[in-house]
Protein backbone atom coordinates (compact mmCIF):
# COMPACT_ATOMS: atom_id res chain seq x y z
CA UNK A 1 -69.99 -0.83 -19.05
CA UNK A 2 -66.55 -1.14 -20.67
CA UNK A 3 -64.95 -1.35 -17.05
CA UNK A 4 -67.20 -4.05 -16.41
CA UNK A 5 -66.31 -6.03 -19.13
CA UNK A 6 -62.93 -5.96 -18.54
CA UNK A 7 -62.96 -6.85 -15.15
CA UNK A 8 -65.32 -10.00 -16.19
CA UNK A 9 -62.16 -10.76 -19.01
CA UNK A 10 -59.70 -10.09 -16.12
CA UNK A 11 -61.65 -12.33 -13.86
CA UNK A 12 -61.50 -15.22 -16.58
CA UNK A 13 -58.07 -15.01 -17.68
CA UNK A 14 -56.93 -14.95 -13.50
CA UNK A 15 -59.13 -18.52 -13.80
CA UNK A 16 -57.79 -20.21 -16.64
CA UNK A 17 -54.35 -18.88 -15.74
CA UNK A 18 -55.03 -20.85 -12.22
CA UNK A 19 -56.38 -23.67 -13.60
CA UNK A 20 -53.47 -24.02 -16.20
CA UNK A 21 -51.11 -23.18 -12.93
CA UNK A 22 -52.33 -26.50 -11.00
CA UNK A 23 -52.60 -28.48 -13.90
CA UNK A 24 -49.09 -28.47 -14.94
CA UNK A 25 -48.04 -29.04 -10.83
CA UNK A 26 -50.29 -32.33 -10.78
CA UNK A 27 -48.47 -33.04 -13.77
CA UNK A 28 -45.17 -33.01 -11.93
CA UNK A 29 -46.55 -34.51 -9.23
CA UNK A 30 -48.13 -37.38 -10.91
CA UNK A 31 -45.13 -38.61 -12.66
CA UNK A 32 -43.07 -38.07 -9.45
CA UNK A 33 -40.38 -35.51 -10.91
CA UNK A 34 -38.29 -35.00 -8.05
CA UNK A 35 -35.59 -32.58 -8.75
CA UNK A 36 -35.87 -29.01 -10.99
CA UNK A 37 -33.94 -30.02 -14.01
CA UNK A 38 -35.93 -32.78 -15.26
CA UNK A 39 -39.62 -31.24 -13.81
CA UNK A 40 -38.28 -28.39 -16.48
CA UNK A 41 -37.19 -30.53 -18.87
CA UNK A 42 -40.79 -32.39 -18.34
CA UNK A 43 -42.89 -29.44 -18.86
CA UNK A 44 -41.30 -28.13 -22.07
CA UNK A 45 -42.12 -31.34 -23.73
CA UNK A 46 -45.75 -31.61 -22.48
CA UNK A 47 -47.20 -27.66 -22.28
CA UNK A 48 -49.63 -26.97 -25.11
CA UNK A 49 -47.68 -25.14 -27.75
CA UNK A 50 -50.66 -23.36 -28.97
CA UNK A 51 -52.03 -22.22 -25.76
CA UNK A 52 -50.77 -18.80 -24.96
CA UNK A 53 -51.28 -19.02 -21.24
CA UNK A 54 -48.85 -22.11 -20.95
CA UNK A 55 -46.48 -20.80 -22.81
CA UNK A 56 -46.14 -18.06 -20.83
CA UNK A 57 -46.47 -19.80 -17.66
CA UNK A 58 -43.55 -22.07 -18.93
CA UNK A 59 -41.84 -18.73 -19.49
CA UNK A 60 -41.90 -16.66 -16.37
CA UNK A 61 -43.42 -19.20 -13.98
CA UNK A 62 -40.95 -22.23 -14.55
CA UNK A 63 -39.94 -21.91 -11.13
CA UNK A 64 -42.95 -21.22 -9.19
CA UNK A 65 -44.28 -24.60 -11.11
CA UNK A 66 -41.73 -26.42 -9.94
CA UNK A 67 -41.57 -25.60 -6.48
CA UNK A 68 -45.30 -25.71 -6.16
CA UNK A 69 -44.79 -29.22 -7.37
CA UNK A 70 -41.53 -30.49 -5.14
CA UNK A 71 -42.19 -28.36 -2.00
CA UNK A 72 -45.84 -27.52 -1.35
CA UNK A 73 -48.65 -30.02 -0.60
């Protein structure tokens, strides 16, 4: 039973993590940033303070963000 409910909390965090992921790329996208210094710039002004997930995605994903945003459709 505990196994299960971690995997279920694993499962959810994975989500949110995604959804929090492609949120702050359509971000970028939507106010056509078009080079890495001001997407970063950008994205430390806008990500939730309070919400652990972004500011960890801010942290070690800054780059994946931004290239998801400039380079990938």
């Amino acid at each position: 039973m505990y196994i299960l409910n971690c995997i279920s909390i694993s499962e959810k965090c994975i989500h949110s993590i995604s959804e929090k992921f492609k949120y702050l790329v359509t971000f970028l996208r939507q106010n056509c940033i078009t080079n890495q210094c001001d997407a970063a710039n950008i994205l430390h002004k806008i990500y939730d303070k309070n919400s652990i997930i972004e500011c960890e995605l801010i942290v070690y994903a800054l780059d994946n963000i931004v290239y998801a945003a400039l380079h990938e459709k």
